[in-house]
PDB file of N, CA and C in Angstrom:
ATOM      1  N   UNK A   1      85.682 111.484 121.052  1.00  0.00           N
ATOM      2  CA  UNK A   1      86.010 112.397 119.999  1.00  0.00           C
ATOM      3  C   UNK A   1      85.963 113.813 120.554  1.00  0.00           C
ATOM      4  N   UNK A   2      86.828 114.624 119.946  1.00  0.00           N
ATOM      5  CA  UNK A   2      86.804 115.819 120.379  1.00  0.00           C
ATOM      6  C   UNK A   2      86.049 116.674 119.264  1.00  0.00           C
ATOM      7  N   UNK A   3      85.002 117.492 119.864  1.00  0.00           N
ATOM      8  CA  UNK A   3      84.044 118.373 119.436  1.00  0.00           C
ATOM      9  C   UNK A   3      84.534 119.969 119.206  1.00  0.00           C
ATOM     10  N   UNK A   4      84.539 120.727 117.895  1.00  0.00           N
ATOM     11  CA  UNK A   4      84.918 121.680 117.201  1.00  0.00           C
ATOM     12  C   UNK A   4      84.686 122.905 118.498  1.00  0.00           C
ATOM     13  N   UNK A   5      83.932 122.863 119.399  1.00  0.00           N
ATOM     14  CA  UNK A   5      84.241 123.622 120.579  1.00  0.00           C
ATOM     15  C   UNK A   5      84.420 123.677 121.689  1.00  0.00           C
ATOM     16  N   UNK A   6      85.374 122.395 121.860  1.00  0.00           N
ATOM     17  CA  UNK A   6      86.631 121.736 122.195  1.00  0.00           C
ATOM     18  C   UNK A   6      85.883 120.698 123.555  1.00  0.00           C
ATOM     19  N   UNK A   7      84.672 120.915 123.594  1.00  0.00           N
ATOM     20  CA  UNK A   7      83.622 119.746 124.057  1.00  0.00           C
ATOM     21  C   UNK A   7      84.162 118.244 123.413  1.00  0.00           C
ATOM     22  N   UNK A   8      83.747 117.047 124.411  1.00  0.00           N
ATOM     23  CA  UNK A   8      84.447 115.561 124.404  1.00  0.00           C
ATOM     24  C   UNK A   8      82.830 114.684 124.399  1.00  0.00           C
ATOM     25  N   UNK A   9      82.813 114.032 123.125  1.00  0.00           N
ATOM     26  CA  UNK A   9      81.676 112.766 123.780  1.00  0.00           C
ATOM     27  C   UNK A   9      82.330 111.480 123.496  1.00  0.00           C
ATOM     28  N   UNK A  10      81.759 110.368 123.956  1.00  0.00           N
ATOM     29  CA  UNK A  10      82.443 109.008 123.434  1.00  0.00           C
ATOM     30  C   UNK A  10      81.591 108.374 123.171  1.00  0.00           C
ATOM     31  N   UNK A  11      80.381 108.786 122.270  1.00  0.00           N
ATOM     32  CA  UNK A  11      79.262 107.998 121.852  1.00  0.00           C
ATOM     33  C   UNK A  11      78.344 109.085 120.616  1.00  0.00           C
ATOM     34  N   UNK A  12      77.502 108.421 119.864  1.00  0.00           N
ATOM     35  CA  UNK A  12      77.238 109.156 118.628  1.00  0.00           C
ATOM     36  C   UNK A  12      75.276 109.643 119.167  1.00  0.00           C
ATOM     37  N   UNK A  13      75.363 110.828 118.415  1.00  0.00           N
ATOM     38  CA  UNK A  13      73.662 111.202 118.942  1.00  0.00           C
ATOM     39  C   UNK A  13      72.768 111.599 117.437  1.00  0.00           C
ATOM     40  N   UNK A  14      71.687 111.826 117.329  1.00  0.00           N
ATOM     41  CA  UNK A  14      70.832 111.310 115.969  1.00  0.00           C
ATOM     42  C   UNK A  14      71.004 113.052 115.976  1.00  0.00           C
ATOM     43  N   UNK A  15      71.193 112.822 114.281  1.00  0.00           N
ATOM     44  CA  UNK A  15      71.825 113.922 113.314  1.00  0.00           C
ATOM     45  C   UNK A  15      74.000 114.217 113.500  1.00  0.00           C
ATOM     46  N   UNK A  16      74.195 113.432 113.849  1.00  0.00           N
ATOM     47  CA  UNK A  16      75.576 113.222 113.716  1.00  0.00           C
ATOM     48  C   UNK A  16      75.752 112.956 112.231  1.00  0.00           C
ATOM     49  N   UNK A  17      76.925 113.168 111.725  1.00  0.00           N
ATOM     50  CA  UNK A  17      77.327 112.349 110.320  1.00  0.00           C
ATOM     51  C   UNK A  17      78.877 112.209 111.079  1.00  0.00           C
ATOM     52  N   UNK A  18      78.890 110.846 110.081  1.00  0.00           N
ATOM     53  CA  UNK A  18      79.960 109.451 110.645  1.00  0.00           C
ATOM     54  C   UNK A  18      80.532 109.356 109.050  1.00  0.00           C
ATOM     55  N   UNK A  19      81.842 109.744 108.884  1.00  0.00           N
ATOM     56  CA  UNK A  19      82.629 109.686 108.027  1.00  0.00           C
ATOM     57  C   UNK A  19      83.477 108.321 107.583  1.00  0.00           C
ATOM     58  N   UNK A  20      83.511 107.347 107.314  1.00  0.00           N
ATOM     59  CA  UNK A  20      84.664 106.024 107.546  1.00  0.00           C
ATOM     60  C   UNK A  20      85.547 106.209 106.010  1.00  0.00           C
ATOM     61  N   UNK A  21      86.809 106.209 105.854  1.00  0.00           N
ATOM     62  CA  UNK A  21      87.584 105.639 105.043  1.00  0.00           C
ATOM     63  C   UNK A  21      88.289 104.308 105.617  1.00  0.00           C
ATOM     64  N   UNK A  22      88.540 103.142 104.607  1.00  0.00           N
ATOM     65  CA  UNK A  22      89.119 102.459 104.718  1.00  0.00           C
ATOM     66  C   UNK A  22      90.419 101.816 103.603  1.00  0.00           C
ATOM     67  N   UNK A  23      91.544 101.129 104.222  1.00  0.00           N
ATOM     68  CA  UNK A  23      92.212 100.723 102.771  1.00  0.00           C
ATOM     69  C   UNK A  23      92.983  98.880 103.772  1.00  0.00           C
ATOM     70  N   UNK A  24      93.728  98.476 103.097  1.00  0.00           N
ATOM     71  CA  UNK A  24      94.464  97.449 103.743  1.00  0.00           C
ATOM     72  C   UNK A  24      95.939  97.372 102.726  1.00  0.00           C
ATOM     73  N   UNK A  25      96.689  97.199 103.505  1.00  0.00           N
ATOM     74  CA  UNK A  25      98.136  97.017 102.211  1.00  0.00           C
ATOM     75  C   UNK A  25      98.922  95.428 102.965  1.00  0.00           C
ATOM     76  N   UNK A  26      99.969  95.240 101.628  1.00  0.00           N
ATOM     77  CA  UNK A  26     100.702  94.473 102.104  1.00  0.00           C
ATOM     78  C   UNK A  26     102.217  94.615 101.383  1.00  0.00           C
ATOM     79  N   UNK A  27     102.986  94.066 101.367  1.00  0.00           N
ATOM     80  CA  UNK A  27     104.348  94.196 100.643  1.00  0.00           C
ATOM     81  C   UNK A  27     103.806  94.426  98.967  1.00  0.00           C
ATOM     82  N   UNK A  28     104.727  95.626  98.975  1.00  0.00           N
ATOM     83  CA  UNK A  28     104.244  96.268  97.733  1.00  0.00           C
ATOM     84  C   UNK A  28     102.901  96.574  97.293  1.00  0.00           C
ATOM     85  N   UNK A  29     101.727  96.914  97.713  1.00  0.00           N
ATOM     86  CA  UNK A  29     100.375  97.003  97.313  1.00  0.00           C
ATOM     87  C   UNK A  29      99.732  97.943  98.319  1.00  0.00           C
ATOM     88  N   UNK A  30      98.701  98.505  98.348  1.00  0.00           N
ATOM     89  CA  UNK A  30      98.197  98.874  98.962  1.00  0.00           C
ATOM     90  C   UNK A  30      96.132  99.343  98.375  1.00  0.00           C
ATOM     91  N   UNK A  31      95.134  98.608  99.098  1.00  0.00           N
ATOM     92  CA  UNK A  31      94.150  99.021  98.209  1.00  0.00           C
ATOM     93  C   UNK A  31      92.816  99.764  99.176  1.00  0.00           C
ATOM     94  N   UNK A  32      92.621 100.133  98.393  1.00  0.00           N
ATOM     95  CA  UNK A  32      91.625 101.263  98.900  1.00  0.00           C
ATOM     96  C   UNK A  32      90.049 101.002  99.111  1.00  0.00           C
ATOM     97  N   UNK A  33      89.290 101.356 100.001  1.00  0.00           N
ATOM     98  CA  UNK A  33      87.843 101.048  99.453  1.00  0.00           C
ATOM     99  C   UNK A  33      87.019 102.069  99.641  1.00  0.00           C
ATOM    100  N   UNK A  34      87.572 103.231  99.625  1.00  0.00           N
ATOM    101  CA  UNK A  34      87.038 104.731  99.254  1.00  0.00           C
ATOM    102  C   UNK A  34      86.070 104.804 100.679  1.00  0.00           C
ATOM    103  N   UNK A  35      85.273 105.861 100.686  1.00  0.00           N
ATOM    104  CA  UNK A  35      84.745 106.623 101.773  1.00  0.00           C
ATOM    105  C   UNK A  35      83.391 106.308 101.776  1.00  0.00           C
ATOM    106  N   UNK A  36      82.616 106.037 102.749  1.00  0.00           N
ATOM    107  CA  UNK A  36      81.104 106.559 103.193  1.00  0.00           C
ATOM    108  C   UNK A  36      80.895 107.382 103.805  1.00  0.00           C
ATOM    109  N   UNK A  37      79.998 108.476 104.067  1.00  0.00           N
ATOM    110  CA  UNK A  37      79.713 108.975 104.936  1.00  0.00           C
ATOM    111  C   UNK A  37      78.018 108.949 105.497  1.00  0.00           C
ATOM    112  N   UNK A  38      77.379 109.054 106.661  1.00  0.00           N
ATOM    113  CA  UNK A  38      76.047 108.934 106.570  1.00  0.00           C
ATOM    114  C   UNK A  38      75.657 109.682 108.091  1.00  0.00           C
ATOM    115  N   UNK A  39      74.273 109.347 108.029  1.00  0.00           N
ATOM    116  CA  UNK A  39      74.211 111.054 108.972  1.00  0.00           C
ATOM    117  C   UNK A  39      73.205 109.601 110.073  1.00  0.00           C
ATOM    118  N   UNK A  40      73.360 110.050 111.266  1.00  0.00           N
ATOM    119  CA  UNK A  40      72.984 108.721 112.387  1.00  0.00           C
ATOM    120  C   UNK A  40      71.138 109.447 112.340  1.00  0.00           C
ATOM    121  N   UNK A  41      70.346 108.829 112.159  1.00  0.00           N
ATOM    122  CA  UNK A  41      68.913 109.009 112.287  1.00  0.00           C
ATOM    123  C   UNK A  41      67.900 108.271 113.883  1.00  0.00           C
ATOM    124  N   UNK A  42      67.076 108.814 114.003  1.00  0.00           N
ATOM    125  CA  UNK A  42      66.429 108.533 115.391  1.00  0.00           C
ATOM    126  C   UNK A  42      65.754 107.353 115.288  1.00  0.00           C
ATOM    127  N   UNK A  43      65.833 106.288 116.158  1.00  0.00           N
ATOM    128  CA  UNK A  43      64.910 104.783 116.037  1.00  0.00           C
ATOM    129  C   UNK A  43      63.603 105.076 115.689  1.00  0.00           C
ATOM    130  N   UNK A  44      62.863 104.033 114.878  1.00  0.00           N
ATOM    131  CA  UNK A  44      61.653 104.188 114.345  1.00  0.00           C
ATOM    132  C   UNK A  44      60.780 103.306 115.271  1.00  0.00           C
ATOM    133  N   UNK A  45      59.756 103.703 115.833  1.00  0.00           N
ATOM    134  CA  UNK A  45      59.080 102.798 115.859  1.00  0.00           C
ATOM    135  C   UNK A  45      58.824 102.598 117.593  1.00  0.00           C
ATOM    136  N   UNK A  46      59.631 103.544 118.156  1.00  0.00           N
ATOM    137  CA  UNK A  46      59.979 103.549 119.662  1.00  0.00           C
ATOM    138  C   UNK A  46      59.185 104.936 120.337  1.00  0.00           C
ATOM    139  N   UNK A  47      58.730 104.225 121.512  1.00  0.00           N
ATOM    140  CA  UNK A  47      58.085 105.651 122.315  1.00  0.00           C
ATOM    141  C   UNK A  47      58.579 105.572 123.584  1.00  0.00           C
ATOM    142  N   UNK A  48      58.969 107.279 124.095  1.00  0.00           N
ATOM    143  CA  UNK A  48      59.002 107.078 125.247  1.00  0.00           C
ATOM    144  C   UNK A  48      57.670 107.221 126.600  1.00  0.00           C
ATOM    145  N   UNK A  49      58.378 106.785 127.547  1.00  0.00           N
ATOM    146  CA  UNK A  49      57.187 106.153 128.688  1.00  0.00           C
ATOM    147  C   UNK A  49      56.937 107.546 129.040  1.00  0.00           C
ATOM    148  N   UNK A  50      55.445 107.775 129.146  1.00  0.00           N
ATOM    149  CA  UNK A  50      55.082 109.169 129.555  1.00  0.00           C
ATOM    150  C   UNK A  50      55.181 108.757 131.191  1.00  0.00           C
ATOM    151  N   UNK A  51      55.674 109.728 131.820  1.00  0.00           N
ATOM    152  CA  UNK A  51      55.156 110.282 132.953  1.00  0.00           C
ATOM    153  C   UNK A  51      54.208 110.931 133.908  1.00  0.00           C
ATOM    154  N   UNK A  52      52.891 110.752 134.788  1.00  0.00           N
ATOM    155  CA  UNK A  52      52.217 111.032 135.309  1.00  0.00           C
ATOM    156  C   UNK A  52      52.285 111.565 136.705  1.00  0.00           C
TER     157      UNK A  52
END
């Protein structure tokens, strides 16, 4: 994805928000299943290995 100051990542980092619309059609129809959006949060429950 290209980043608003014109920076490139190809992977998501905690406090991102992730937008999805979706729909599917076929002859004559087309249906919708409206939008989520949600913001990516940091794993719970995980530590990192201290260094000595």
């Amino acid at each position: 994805m290209t980043l608003p100051g014109g920076g490139e990542r190809k992977f998501l980092q905690d406090g991102d928000t992730v937008t999805m619309t979706a729909w599917c059609q076929g002859d004559g129809y087309r249906v919708g299943f409206g939008e989520v959006t949600g913001r990516i949060l940091p794993a719970v429950g995980t530590r990192r290995a201290e260094t000595r």
